[in-house]
Protein backbone atom coordinates (compact mmCIF):
# COMPACT_ATOMS: atom_id res chain seq x y z
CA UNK A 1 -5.78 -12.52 15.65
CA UNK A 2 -6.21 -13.05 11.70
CA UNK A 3 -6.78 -17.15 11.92
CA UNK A 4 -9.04 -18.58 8.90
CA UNK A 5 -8.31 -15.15 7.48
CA UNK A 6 -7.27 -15.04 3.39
CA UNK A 7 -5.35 -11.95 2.52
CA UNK A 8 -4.25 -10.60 -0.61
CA UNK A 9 -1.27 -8.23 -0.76
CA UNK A 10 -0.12 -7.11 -3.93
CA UNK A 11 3.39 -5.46 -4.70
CA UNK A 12 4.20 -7.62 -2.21
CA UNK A 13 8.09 -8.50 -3.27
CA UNK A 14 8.85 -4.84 -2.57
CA UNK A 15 10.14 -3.32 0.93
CA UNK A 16 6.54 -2.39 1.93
CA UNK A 17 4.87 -5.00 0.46
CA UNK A 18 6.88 -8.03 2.40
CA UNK A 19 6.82 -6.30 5.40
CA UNK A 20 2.33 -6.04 5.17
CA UNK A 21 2.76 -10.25 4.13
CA UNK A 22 5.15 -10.91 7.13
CA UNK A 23 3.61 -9.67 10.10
CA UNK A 24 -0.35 -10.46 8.39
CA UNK A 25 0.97 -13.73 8.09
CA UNK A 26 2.82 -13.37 11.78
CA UNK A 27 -0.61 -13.06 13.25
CA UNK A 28 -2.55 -16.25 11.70
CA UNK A 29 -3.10 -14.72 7.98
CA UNK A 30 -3.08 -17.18 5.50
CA UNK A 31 -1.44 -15.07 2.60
CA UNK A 32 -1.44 -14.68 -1.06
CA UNK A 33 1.65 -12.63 -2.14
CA UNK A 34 0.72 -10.94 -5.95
CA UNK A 35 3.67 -8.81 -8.02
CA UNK A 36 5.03 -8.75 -11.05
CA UNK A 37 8.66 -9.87 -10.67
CA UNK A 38 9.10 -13.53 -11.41
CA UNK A 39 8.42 -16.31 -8.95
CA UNK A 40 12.55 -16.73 -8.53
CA UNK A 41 13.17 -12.64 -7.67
CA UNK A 42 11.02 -12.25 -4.97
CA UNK A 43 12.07 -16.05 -3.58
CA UNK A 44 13.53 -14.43 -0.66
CA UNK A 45 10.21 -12.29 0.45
CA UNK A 46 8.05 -15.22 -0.05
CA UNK A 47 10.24 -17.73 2.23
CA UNK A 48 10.75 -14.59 5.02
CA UNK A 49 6.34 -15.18 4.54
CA UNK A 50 6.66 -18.52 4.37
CA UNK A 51 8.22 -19.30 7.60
CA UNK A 52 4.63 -17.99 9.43
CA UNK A 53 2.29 -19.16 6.56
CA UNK A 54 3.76 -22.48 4.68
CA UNK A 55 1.05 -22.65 2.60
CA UNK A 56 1.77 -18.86 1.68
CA UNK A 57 1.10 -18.60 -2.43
CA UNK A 58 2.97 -16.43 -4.96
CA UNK A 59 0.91 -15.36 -8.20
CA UNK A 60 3.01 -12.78 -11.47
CA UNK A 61 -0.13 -10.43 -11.47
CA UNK A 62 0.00 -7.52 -12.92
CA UNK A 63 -2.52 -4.53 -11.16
CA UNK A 64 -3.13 -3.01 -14.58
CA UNK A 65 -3.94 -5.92 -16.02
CA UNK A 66 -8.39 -6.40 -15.11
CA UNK A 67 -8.47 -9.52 -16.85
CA UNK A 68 -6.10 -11.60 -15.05
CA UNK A 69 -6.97 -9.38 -11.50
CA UNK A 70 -10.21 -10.68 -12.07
CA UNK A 71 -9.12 -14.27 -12.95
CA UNK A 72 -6.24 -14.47 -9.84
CA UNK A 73 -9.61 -12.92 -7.59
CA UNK A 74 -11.63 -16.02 -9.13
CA UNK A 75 -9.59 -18.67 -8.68
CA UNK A 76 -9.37 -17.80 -4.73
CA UNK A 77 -11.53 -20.18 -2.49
CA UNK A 78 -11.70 -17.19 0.02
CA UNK A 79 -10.94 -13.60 0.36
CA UNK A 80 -11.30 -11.70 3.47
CA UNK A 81 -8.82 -8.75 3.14
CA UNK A 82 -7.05 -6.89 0.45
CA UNK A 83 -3.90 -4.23 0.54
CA UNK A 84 -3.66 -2.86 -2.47
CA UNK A 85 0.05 -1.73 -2.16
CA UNK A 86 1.76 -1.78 -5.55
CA UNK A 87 2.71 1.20 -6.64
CA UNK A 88 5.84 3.40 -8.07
CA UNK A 89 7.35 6.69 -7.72
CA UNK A 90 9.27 7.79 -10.22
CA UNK A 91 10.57 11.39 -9.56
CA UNK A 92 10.98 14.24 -12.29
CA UNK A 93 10.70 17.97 -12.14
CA UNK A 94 7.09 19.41 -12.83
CA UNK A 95 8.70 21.12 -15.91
CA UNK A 96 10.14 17.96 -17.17
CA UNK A 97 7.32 15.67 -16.22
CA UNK A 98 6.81 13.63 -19.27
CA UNK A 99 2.89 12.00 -20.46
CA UNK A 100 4.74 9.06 -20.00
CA UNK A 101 5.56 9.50 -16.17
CA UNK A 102 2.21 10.78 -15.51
CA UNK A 103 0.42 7.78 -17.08
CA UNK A 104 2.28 4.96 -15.60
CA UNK A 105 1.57 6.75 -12.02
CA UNK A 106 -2.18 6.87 -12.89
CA UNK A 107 -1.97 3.87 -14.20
CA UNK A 108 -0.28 1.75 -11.09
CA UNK A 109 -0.78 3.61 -8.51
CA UNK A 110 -4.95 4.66 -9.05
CA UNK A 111 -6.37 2.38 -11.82
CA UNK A 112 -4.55 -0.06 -10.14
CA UNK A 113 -6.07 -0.17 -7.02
CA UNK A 114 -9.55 0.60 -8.50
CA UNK A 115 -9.18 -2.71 -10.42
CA UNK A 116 -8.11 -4.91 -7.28
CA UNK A 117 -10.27 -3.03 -4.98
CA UNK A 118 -13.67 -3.12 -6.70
CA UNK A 119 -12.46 -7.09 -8.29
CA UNK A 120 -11.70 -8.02 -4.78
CA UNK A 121 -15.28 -6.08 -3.27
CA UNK A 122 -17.35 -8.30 -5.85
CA UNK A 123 -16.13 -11.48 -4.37
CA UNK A 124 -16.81 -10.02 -0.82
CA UNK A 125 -20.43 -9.08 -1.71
CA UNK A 126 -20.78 -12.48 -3.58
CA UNK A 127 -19.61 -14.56 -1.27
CA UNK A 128 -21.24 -12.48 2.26
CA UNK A 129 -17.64 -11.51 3.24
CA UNK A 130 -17.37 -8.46 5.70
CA UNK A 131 -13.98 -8.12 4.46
CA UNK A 132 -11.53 -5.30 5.15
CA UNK A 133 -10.08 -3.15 2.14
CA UNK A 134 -6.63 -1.26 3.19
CA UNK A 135 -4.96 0.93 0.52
CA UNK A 136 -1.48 1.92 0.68
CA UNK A 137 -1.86 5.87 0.02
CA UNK A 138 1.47 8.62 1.18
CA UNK A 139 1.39 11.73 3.32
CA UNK A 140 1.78 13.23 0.12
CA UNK A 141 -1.57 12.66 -1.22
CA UNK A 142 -2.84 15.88 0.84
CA UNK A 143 0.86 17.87 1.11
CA UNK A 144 3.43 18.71 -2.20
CA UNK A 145 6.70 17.20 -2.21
CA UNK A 146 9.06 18.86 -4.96
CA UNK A 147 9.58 16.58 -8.33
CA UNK A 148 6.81 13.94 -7.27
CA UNK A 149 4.01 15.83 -9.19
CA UNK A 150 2.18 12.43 -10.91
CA UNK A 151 2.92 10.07 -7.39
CA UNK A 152 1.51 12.95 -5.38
CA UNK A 153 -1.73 13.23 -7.72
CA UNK A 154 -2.54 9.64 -7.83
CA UNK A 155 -2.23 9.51 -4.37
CA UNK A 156 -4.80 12.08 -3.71
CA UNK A 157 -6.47 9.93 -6.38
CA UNK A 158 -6.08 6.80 -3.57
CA UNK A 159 -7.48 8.66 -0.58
CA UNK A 160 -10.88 9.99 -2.39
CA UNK A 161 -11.32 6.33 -4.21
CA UNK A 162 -10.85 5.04 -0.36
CA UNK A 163 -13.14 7.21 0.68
CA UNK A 164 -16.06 6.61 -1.96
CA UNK A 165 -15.42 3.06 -1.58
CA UNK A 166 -15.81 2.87 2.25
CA UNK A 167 -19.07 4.99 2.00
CA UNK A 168 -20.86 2.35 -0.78
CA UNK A 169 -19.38 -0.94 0.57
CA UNK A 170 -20.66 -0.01 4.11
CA UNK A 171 -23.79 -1.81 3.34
CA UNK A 172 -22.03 -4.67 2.81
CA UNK A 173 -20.13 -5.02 5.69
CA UNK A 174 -17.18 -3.86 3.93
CA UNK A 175 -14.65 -1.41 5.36
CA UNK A 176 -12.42 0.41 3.80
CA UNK A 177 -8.93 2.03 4.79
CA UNK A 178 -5.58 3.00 3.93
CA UNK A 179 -2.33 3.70 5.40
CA UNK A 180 -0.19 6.99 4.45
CA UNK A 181 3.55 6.29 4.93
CA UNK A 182 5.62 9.44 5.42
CA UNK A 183 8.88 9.09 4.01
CA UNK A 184 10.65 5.96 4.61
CA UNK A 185 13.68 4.50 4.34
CA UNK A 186 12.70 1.48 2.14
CA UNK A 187 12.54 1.70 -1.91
CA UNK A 188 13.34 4.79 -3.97
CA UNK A 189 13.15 6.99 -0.63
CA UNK A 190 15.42 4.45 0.83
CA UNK A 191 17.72 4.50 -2.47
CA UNK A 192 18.16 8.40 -2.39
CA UNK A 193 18.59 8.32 1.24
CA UNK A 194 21.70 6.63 0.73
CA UNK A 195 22.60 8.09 -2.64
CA UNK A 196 21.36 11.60 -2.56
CA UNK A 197 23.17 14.16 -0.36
CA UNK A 198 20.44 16.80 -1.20
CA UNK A 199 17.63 14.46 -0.62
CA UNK A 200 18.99 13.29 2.82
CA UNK A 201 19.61 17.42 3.69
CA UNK A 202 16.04 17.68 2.70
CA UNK A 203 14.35 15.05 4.51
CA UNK A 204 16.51 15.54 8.02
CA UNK A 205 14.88 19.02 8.05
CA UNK A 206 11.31 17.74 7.71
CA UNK A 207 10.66 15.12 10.31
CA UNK A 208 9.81 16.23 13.62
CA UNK A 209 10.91 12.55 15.02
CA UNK A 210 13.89 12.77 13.10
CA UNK A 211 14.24 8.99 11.46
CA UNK A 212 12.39 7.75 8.13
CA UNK A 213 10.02 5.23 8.81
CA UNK A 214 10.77 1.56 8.74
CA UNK A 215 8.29 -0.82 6.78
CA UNK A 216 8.14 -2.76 10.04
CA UNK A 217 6.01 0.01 10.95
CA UNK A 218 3.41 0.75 8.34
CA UNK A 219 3.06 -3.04 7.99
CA UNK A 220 1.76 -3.03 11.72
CA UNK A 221 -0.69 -0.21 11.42
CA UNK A 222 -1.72 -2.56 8.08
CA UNK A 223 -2.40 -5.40 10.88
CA UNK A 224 -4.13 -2.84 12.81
CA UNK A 225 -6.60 -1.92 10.43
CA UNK A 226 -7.23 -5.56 9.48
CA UNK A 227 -8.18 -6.99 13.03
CA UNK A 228 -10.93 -6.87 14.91
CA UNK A 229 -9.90 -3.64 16.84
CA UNK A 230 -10.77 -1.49 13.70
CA UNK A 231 -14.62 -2.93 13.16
CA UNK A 232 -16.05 0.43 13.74
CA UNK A 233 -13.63 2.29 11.41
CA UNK A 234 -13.98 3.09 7.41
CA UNK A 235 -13.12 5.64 5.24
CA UNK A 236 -9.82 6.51 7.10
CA UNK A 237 -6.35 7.48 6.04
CA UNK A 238 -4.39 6.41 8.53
CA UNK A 239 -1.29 8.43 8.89
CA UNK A 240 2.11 7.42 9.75
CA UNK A 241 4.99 10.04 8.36
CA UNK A 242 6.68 10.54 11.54
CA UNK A 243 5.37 14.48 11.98
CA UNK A 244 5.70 15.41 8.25
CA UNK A 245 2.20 16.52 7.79
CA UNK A 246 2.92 19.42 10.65
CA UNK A 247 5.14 21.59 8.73
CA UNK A 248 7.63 21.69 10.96
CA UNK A 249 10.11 25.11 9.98
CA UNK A 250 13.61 26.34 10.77
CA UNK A 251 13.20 28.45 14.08
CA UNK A 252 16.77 28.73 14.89
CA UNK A 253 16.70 32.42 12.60
């Protein structure tokens, strides 16, 4: 579905991010893996990608970095679709949110993007690509979670910056996306799952289909939105959180 395709996933040692390399690379993708762990951490991620896509590359790039996005972006023969996926979530109370916290989300999770996206987008135009952009945005971009104040606000950030992006690029052939996870069990999510008694009591009253989402899953609707099924589609957060958005209540009183 994705032969002669180049794609560049970035935060792509993490849960998420191997999944969206896996299955891209599963269906002909040939894929170029960017985080910023080093080469010998994320060795088992890039041989799970490797086994669909031998030629598969690994690059230590750092999203906040322009200068070396723009110099891993150059140094690419082809580029045909981007997930911009790296990102953090680092939870404190609103009241005990520090600059800090607030910054590093900003800076990751928005600027971020904005730097790969529009790097990435110049290439396209330059070259004639009619690429495909996907973000990786959260249900919580349009709904409050408690103690995720700065992840929830650049995420918000991530769906208008999809949006803006999908209406200029259109000219260009360029469409633009992003996926919305709901809360899955990969990461930190995945971490307090397992950890947090008051965080799994929390979450198992919030899901209308019960079970966190698996990366498995969010890396196929990233598939979806890069084939040719999704050519008339841009500007769309794609949601996949499992009922979240719905509010669903206690009705048992």
């Amino acid at each position: 579905m994705l032969k002669g395709k180049t794609a560049i996933v970035t935060g792509a040692a993490g849960d998420l991010g191997s999944a969206m390399a896996r299955q891209l690379a599963e269906n002909g993708a040939h894929v170029v893996m960017w985080d910023i762990i080093p080469r010998a951490t994320a060795a088992d991620a890039i041989e799970r990608v490797q086994a669909h896509d031998p030629a598969a590359e690994y690059a230590e790039v750092d999203v906040r970095d322009r200068a070396a996005v723009d110099e891993a972006i150059a140094g690419l023969a082809q580029l045909d679709i981007v997930c911009s996926n790296a990102g953090i979530v680092d939870a404190q109370p609103f009241l005990e949110l520090s600059g800090e916290n607030w910054q590093n989300h900003l800076d990751i999770n928005l600027t971020g993007c904005f730097n790969v996206c529009q790097a990435a987008a110049r290439k396209m135009v330059a070259d004639g690509t009619k690429g495909r952009i996907i973000l990786t945005s959260s249900w919580v971009g349009a709904i409050p979670w408690p103690e995720i104040t700065a992840y929830s606000v650049s995420k918000a950030g991530v769906n208008m910056l999809v949006k803006q992006m999908a209406r200029e690029l259109a000219a260009h052939g360029i469409l633009v996306n992003a996926v919305a996870p709901g809360i899955v069990d990969a990461g930190l999510a995945g971490r307090q799952l397992r950890e947090e008694p008051q965080y799994a009591a929390r979450v198992a009253k919030v899901i209308p289909l019960i079970e966190p989402g698996t990366p498995e899953e969010i890396a196929a609707a990233v598939v979806y939105l890069a084939s040719p099924q999704t050519a008339y589609m841009t500007g769309s957060i794609l949601t996949l959180d499992g009922g979240c958005s719905l509010f669903q209540f206690d009705a048992s009183g």
